[in-house]
C-alpha atoms as a PDB file:
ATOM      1  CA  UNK A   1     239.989 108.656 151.125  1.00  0.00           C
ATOM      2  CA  UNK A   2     239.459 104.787 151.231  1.00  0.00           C
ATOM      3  CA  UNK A   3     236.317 104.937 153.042  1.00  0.00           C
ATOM      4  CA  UNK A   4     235.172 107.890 150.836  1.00  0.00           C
ATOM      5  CA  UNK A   5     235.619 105.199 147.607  1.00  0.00           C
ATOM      6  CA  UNK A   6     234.190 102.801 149.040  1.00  0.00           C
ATOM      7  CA  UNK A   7     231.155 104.461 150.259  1.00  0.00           C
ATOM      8  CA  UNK A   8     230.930 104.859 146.066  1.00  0.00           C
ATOM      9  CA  UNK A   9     231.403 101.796 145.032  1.00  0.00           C
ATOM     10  CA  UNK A  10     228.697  98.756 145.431  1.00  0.00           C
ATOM     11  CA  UNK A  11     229.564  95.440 146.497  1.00  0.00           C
ATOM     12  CA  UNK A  12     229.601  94.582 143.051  1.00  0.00           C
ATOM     13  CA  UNK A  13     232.571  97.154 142.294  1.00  0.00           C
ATOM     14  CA  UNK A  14     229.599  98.924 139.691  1.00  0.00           C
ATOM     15  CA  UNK A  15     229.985 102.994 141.272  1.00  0.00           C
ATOM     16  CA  UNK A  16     226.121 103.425 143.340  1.00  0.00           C
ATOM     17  CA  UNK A  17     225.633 106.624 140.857  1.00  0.00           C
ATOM     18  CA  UNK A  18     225.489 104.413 137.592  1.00  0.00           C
ATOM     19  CA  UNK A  19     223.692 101.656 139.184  1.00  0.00           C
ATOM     20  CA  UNK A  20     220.802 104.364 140.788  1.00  0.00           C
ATOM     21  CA  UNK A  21     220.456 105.452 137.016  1.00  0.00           C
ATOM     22  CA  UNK A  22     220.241 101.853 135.783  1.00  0.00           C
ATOM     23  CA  UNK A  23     217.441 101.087 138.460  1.00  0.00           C
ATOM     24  CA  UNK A  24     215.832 104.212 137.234  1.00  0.00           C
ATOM     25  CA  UNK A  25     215.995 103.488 133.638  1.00  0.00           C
ATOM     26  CA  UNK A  26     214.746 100.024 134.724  1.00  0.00           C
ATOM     27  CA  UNK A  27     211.470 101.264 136.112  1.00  0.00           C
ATOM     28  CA  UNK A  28     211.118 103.604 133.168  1.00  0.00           C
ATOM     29  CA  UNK A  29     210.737 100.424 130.815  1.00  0.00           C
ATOM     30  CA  UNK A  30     208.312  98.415 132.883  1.00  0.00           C
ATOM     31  CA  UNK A  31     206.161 101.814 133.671  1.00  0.00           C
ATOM     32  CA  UNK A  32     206.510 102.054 129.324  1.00  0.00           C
ATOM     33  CA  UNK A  33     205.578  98.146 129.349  1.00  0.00           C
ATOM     34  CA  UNK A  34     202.604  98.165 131.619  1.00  0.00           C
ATOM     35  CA  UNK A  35     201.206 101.201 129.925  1.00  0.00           C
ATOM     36  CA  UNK A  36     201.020  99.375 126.205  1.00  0.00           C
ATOM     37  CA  UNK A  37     200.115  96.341 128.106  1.00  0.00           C
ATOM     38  CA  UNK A  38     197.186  98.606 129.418  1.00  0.00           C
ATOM     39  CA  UNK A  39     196.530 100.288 126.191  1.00  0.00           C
ATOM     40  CA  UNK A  40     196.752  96.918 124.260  1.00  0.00           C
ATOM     41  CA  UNK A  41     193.869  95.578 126.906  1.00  0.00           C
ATOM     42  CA  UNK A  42     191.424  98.768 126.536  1.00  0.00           C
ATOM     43  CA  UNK A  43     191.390  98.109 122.698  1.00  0.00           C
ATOM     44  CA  UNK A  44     190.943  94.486 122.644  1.00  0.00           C
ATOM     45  CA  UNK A  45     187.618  95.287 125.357  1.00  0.00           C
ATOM     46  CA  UNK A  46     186.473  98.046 123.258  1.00  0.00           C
ATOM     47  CA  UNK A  47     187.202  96.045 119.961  1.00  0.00           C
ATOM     48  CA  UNK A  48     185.436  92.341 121.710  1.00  0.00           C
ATOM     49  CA  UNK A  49     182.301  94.509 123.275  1.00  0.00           C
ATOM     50  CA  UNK A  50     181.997  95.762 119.815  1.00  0.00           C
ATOM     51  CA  UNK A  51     181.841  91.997 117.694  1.00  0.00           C
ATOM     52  CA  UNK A  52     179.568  90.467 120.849  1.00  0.00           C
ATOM     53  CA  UNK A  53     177.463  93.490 119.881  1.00  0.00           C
ATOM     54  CA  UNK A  54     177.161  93.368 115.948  1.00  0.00           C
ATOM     55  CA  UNK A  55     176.663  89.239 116.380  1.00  0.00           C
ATOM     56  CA  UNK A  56     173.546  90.097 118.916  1.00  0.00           C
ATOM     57  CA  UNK A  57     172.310  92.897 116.486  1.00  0.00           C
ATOM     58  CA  UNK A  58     172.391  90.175 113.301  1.00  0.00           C
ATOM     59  CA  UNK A  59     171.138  87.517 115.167  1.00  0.00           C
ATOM     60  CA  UNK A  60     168.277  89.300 116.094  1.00  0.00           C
ATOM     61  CA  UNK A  61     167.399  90.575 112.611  1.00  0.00           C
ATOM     62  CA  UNK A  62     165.103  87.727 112.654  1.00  0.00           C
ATOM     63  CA  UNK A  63     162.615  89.108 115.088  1.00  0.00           C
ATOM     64  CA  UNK A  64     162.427  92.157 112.999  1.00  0.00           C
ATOM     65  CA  UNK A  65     160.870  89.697 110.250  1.00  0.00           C
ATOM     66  CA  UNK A  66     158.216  88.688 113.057  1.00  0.00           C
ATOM     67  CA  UNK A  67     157.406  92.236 114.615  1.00  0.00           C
ATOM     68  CA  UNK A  68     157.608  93.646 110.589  1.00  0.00           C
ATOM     69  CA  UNK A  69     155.229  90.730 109.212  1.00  0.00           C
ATOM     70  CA  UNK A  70     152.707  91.961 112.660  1.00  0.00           C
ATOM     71  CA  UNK A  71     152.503  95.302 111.766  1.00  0.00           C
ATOM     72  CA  UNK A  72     152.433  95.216 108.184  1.00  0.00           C
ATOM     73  CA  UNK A  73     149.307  92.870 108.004  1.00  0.00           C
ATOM     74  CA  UNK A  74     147.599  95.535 110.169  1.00  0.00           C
ATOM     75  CA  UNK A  75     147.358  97.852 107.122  1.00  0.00           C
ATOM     76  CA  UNK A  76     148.044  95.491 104.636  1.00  0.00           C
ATOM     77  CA  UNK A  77     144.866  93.620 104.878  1.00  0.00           C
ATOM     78  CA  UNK A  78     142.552  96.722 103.997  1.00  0.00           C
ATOM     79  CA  UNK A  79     144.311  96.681 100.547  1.00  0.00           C
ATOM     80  CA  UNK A  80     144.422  93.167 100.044  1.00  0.00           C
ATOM     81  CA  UNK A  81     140.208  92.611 100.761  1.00  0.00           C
ATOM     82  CA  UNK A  82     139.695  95.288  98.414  1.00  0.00           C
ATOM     83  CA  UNK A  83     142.526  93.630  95.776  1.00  0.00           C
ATOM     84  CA  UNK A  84     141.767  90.219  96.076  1.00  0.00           C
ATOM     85  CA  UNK A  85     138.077  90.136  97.107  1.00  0.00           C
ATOM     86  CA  UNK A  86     138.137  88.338  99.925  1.00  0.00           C
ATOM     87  CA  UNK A  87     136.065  87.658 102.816  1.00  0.00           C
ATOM     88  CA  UNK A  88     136.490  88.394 106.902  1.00  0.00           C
ATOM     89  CA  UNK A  89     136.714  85.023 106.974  1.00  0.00           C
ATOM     90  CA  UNK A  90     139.899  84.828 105.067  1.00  0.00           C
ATOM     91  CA  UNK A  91     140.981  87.901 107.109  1.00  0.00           C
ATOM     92  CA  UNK A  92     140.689  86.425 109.926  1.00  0.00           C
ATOM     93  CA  UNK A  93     142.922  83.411 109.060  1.00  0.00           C
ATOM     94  CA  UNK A  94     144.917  84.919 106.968  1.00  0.00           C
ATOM     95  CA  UNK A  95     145.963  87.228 109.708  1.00  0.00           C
ATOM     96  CA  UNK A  96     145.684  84.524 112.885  1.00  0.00           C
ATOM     97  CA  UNK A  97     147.793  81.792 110.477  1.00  0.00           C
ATOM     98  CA  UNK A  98     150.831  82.981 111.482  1.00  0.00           C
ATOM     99  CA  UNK A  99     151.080  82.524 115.499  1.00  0.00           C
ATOM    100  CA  UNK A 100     149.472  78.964 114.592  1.00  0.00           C
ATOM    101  CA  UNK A 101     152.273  77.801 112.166  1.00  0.00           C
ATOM    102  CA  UNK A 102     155.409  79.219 113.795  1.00  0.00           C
ATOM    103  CA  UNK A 103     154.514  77.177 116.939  1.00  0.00           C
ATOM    104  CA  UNK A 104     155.376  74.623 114.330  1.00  0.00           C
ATOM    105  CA  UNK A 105     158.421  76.953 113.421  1.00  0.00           C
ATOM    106  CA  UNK A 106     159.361  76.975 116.826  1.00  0.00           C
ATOM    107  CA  UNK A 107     159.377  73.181 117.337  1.00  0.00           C
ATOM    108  CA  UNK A 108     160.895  72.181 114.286  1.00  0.00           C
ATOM    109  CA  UNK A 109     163.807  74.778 115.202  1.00  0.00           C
ATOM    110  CA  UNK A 110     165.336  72.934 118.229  1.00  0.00           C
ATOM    111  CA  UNK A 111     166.059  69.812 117.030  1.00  0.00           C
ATOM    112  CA  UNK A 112     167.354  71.605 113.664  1.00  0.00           C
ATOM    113  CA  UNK A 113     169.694  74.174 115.348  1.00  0.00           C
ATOM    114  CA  UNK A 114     170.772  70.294 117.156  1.00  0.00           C
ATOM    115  CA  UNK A 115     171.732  69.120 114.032  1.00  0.00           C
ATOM    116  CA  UNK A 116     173.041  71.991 111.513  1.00  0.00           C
ATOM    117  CA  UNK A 117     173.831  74.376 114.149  1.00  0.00           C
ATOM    118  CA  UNK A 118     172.472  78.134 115.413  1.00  0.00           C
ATOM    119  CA  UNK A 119     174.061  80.032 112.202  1.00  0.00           C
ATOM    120  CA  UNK A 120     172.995  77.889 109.570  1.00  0.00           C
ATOM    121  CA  UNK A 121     169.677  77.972 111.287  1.00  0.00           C
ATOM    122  CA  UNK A 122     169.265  81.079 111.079  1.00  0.00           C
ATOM    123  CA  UNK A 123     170.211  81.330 107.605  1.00  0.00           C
ATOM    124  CA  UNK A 124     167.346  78.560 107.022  1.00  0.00           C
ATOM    125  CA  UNK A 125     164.954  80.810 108.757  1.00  0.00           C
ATOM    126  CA  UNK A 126     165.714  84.033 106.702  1.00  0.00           C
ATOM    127  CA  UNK A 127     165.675  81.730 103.692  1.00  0.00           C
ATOM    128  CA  UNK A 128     161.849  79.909 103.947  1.00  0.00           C
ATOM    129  CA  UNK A 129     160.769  83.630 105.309  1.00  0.00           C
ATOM    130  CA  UNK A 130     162.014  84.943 101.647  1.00  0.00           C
ATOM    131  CA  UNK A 131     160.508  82.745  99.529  1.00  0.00           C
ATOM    132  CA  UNK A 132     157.104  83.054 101.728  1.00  0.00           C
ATOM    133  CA  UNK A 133     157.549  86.858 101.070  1.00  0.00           C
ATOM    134  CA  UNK A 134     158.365  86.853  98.003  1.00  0.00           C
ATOM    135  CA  UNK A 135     155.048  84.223  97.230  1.00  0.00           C
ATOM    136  CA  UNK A 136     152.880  86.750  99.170  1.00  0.00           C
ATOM    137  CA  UNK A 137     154.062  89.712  97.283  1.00  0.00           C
ATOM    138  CA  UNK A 138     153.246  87.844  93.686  1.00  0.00           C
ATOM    139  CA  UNK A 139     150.448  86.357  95.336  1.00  0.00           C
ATOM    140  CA  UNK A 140     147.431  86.213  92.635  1.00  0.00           C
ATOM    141  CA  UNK A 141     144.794  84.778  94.747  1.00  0.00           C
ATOM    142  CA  UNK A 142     143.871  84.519  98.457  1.00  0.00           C
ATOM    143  CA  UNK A 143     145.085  80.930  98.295  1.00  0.00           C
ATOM    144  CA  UNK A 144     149.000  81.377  96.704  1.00  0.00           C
ATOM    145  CA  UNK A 145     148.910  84.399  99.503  1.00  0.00           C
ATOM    146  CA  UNK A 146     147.999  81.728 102.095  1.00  0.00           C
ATOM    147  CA  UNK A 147     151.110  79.562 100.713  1.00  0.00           C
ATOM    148  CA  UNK A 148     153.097  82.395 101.752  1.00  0.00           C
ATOM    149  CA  UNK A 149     151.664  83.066 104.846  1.00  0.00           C
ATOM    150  CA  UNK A 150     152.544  79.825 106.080  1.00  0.00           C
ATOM    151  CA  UNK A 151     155.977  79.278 104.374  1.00  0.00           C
ATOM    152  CA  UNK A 152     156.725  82.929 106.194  1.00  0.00           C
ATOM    153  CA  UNK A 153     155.310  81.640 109.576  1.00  0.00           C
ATOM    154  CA  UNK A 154     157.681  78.469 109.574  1.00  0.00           C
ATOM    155  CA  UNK A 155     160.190  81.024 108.856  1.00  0.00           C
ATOM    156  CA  UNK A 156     159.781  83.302 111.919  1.00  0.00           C
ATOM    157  CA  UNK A 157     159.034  80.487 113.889  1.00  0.00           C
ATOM    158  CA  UNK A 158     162.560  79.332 113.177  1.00  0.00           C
ATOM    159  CA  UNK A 159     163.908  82.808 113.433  1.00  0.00           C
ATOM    160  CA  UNK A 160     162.399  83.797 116.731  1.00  0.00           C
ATOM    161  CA  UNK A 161     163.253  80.555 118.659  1.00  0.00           C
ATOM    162  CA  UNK A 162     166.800  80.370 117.590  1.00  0.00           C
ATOM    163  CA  UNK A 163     168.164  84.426 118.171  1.00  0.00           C
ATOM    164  CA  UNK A 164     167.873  84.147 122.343  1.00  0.00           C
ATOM    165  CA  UNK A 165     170.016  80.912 122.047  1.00  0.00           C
ATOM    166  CA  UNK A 166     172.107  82.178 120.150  1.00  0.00           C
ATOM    167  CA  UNK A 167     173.133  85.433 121.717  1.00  0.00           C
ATOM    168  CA  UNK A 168     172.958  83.622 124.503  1.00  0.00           C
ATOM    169  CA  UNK A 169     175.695  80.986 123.739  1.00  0.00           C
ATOM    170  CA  UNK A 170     178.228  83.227 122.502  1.00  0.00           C
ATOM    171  CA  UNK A 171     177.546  86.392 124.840  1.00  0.00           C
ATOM    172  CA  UNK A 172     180.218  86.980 127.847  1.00  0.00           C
ATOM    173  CA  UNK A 173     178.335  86.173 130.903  1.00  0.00           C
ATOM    174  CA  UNK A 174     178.559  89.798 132.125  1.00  0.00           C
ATOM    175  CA  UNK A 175     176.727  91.135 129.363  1.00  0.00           C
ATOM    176  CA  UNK A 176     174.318  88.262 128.730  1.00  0.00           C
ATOM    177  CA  UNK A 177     171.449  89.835 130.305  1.00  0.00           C
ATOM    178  CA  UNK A 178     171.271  92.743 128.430  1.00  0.00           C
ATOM    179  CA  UNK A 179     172.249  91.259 125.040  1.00  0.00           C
ATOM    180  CA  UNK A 180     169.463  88.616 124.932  1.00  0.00           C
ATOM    181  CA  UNK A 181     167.225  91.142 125.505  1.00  0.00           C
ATOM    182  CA  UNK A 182     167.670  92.313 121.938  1.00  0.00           C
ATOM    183  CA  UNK A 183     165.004  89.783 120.503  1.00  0.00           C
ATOM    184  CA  UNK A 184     162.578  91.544 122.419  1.00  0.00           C
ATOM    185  CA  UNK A 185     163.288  94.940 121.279  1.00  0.00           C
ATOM    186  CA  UNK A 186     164.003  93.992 117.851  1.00  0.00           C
ATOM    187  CA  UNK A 187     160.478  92.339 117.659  1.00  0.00           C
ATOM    188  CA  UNK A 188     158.717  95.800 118.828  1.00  0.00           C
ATOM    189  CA  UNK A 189     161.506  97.830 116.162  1.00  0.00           C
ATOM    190  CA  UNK A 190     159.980  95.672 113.613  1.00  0.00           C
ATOM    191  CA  UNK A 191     155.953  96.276 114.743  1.00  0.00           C
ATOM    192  CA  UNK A 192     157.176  99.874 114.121  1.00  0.00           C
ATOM    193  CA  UNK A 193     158.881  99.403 110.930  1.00  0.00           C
ATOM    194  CA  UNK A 194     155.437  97.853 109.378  1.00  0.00           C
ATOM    195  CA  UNK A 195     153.307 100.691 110.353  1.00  0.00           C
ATOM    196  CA  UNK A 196     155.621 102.982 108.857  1.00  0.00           C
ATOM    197  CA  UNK A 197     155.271 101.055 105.578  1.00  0.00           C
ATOM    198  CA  UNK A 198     152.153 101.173 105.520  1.00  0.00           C
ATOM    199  CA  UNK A 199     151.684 105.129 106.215  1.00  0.00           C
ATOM    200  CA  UNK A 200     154.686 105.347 103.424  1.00  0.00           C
ATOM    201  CA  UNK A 201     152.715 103.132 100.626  1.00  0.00           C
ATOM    202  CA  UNK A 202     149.215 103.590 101.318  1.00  0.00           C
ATOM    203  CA  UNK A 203     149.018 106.383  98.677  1.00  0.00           C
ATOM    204  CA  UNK A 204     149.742 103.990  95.849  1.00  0.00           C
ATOM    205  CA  UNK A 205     147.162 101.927  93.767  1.00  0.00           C
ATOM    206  CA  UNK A 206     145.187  99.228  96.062  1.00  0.00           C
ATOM    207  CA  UNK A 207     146.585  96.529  93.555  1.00  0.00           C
ATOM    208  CA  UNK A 208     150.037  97.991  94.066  1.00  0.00           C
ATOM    209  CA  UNK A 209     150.739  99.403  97.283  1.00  0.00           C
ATOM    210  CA  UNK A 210     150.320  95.967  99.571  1.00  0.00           C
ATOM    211  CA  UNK A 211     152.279  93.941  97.618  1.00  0.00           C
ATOM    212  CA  UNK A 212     155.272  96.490  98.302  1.00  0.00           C
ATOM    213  CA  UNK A 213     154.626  96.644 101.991  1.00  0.00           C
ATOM    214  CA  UNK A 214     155.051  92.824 102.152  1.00  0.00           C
ATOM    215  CA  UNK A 215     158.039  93.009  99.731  1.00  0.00           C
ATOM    216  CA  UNK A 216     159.618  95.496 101.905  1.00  0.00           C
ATOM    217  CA  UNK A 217     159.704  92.693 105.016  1.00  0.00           C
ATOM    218  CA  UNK A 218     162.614  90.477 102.733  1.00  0.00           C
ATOM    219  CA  UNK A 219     165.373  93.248 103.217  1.00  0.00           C
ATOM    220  CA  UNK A 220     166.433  92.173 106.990  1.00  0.00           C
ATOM    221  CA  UNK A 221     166.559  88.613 105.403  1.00  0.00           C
ATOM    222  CA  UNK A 222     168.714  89.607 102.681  1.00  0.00           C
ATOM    223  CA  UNK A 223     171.011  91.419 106.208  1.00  0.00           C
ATOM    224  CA  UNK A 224     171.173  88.455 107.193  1.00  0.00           C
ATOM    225  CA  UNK A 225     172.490  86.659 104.633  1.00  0.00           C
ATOM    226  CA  UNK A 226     176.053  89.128 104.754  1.00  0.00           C
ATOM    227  CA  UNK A 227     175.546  89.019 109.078  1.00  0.00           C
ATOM    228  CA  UNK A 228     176.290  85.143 108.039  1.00  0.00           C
ATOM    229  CA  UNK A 229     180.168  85.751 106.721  1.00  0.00           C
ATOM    230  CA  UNK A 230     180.986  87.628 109.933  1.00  0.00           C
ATOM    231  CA  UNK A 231     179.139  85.822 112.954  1.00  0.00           C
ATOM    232  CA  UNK A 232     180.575  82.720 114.167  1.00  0.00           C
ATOM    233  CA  UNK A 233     178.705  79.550 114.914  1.00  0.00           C
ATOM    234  CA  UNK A 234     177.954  79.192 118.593  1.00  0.00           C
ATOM    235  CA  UNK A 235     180.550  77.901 120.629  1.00  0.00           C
ATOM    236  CA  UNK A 236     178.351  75.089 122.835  1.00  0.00           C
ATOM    237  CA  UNK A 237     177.044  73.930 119.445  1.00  0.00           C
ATOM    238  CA  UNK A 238     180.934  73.792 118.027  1.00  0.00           C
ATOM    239  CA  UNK A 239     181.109  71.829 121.816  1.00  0.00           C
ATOM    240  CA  UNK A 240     178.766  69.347 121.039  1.00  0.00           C
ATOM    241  CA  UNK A 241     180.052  68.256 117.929  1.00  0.00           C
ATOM    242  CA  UNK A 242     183.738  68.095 119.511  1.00  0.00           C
ATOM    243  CA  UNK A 243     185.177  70.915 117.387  1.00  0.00           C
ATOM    244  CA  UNK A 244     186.893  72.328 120.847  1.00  0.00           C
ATOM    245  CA  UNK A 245     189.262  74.091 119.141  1.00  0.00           C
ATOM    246  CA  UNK A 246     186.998  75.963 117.097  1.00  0.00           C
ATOM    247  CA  UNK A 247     185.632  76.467 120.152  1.00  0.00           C
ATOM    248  CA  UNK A 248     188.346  78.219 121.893  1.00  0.00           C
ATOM    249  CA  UNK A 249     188.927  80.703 119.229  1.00  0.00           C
ATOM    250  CA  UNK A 250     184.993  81.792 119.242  1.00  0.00           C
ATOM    251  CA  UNK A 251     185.856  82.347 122.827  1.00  0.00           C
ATOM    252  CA  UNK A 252     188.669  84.372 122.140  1.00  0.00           C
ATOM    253  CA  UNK A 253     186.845  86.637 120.316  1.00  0.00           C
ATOM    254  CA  UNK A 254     183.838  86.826 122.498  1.00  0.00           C
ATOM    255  CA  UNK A 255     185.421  87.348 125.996  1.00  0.00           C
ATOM    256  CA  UNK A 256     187.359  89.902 127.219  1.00  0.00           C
ATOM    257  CA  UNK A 257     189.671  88.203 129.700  1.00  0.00           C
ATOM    258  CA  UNK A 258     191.426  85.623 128.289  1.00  0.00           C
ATOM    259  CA  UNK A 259     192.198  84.043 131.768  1.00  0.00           C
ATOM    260  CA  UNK A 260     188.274  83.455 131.360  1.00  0.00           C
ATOM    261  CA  UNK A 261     188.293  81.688 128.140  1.00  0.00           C
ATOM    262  CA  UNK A 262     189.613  78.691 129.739  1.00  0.00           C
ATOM    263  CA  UNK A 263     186.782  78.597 132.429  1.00  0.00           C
ATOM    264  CA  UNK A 264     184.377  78.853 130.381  1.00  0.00           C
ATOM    265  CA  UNK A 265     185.207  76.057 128.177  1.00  0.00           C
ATOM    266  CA  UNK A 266     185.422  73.860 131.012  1.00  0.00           C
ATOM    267  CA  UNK A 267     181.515  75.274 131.918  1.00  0.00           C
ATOM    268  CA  UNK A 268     180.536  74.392 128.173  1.00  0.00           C
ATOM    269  CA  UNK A 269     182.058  71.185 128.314  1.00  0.00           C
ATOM    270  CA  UNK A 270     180.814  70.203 131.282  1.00  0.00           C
ATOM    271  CA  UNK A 271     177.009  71.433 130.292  1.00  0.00           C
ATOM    272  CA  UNK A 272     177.222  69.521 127.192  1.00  0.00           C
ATOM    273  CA  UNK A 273     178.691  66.387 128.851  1.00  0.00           C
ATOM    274  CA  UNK A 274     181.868  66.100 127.283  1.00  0.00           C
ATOM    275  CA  UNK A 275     183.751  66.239 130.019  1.00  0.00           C
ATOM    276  CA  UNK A 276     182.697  63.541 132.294  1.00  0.00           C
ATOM    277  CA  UNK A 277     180.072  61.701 130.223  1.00  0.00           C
ATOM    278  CA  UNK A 278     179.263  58.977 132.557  1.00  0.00           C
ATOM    279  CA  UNK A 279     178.082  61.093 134.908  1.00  0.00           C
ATOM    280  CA  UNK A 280     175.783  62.268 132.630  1.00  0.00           C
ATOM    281  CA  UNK A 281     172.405  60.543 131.829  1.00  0.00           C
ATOM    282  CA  UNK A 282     171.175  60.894 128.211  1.00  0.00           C
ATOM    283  CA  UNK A 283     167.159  62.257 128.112  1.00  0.00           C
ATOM    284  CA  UNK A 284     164.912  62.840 125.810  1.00  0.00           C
ATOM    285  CA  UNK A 285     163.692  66.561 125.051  1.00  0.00           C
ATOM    286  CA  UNK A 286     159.982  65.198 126.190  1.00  0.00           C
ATOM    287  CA  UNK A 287     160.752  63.388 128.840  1.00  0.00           C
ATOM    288  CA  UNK A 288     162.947  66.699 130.644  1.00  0.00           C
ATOM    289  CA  UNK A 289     159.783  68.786 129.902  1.00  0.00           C
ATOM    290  CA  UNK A 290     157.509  66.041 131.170  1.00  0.00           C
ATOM    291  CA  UNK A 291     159.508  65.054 134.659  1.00  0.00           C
ATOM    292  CA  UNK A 292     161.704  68.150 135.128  1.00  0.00           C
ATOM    293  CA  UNK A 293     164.247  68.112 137.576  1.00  0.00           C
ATOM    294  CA  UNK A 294     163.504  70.797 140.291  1.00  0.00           C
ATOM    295  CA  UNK A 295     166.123  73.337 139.021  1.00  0.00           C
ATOM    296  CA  UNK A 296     164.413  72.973 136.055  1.00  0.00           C
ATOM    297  CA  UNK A 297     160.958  72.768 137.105  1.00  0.00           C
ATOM    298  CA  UNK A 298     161.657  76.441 138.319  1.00  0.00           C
ATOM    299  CA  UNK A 299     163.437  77.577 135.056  1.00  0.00           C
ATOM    300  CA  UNK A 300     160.078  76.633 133.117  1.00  0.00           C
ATOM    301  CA  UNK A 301     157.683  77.842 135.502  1.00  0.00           C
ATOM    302  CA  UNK A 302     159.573  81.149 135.310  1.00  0.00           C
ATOM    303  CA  UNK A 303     159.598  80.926 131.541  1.00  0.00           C
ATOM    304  CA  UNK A 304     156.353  79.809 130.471  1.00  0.00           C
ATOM    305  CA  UNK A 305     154.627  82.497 133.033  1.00  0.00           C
ATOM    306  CA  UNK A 306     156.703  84.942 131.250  1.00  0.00           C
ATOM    307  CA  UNK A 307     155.595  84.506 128.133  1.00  0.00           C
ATOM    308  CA  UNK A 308     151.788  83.386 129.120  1.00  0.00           C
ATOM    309  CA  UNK A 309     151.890  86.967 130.990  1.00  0.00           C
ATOM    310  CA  UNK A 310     153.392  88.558 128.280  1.00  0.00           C
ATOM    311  CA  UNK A 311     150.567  87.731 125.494  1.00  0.00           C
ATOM    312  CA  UNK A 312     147.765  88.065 127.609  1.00  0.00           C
ATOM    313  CA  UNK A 313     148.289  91.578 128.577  1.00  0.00           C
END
């Protein structure tokens, strides 16, 4: 009978049957704990995937202005020689002004994004392309619509350079590839767009009908405007001006993992040259172009061809 109790008691003097229950109840709570862990994890993915997503899809609002503004013109012009008289001439650089000035765009958009950083940038860029718009739609004479033309060119000049960096900057790397690939689509969504608005007004009056088609181009401006109250500024850029806290939590909302958040702070920092800045040698945007390192020699060669390719064909 001794042996027989103590074959049911544990060492502890707790009977084996109540502490078997115990263990089981035990591992009934951590299965129950890892489950809403996993649950919790799934809908912070699903819910980050979806932000990085809607911050790409605004960002790149400004290459619908470009691909719109190509299109448009296409049919546009026909309406606006017989409106306003003009000659193939002013066709022709009335049309062609717009790849010349948002080079300029383009240049100027850099060293701006430097300085008031990629959102507000892109706010600028939706704002000069509204005015120009809204001067080419009330446009009297070939040269207010030229006025327009080139205030709309700085615009997408600004818009188009800044939407890659941006999505870039605050995309996960694991999706980066596919993300700033949204430009590019965006710009072709936009070609499409414009020839649609011009099949849709072409009925109207030839005094009429153009001016809507170009009016039509400020709506993904005004999108951008609201995109502006739920983006966040670029985390290198919030880097750079040694807002690293600000940092973090555009991190935290961009990435996943948030064992990852950490690393890739330390890569920002490190890119920007925060955190070892004697190591780092201060250049020049010109003189980096002009005497590349190889790394970067590559990087442009790949780039440039790209885009050379890309036009000629």
């Amino acid at each position: 009978m001794m042996g027989s109790d103590e074959n049911d008691m544990g060492l502890s003097g707790i009977p084996l049957g109540i502490k078997n229950k115990y263990s089981e109840l035990t591992k009934v709570d951590f299965d129950d704990d890892d489950a809403s862990h996993h649950h919790h994890q799934q809908k912070r993915s699903a819910s980050t995937r979806k932000y990085v997503l809607a911050c790409a899809i605004f960002a790149s609002l400004n290459s619908v202005l470009l691909g719109y503004d190509v299109g448009v013109m296409s049919g546009a012009i026909i309406f606006i020689h017989e409106d306003l008289k003009i000659t193939e001439v002013q066709e022709e650089v009335l049309v062609g002004i717009l790849s010349v000035v948002s080079i300029f765009g383009s240049l100027g958009g850099g060293r701006t994004s430097d300085i008031i950083g990629r959102k507000w940038t892109m706010a600028l860029a939706a704002l000069i392309f509204q005015i120009g718009a809204v001067v080419m739609t009330l446009a009297p004479s070939f040269e207010v619509l030229m006025i327009g033309r080139l205030l709309a060119g700085v615009g997408i000049g600004f818009g188009v350079m800044i939407a890659p960096v941006y999505i870039a900057e605050i995309s996960p790397t694991i999706a980066r590839g596919s993300l700033t690939s949204f430009p590019e689509i965006f710009i072709n969504l936009g070609i499409l767009l414009g020839y649609v608005s011009n099949y849709a007004f072409s009925g109207l009056p030839s005094h009429i009908n153009w001016r809507i088609m170009l009016a039509v181009g400020i709506l993904p401006s005004i999108f951008i405007g609201f995109a502006l109250f739920i983006i966040p500024e670029s985390p290198r850029w919030l880097v750079m001006q040694n807002r690293i806290d600000e940092a973090r939590l555009v991190l935290m909302k961009t990435i996943e993992n948030q064992s990852e958040v950490e690393d890739r702070l330390n890569e920002i920092l490190e890119a920007a040259g925060n955190s070892n800045a004697d190591k780092y040698e201060e250049k020049s945007v010109a003189h980096e172009l002009l005497s590349p390192s190889p790394a970067l020699r590559r990087m442009l060669i790949t780039g440039f061809g790209i885009q050379c390719f890309q036009q000629i064909t």
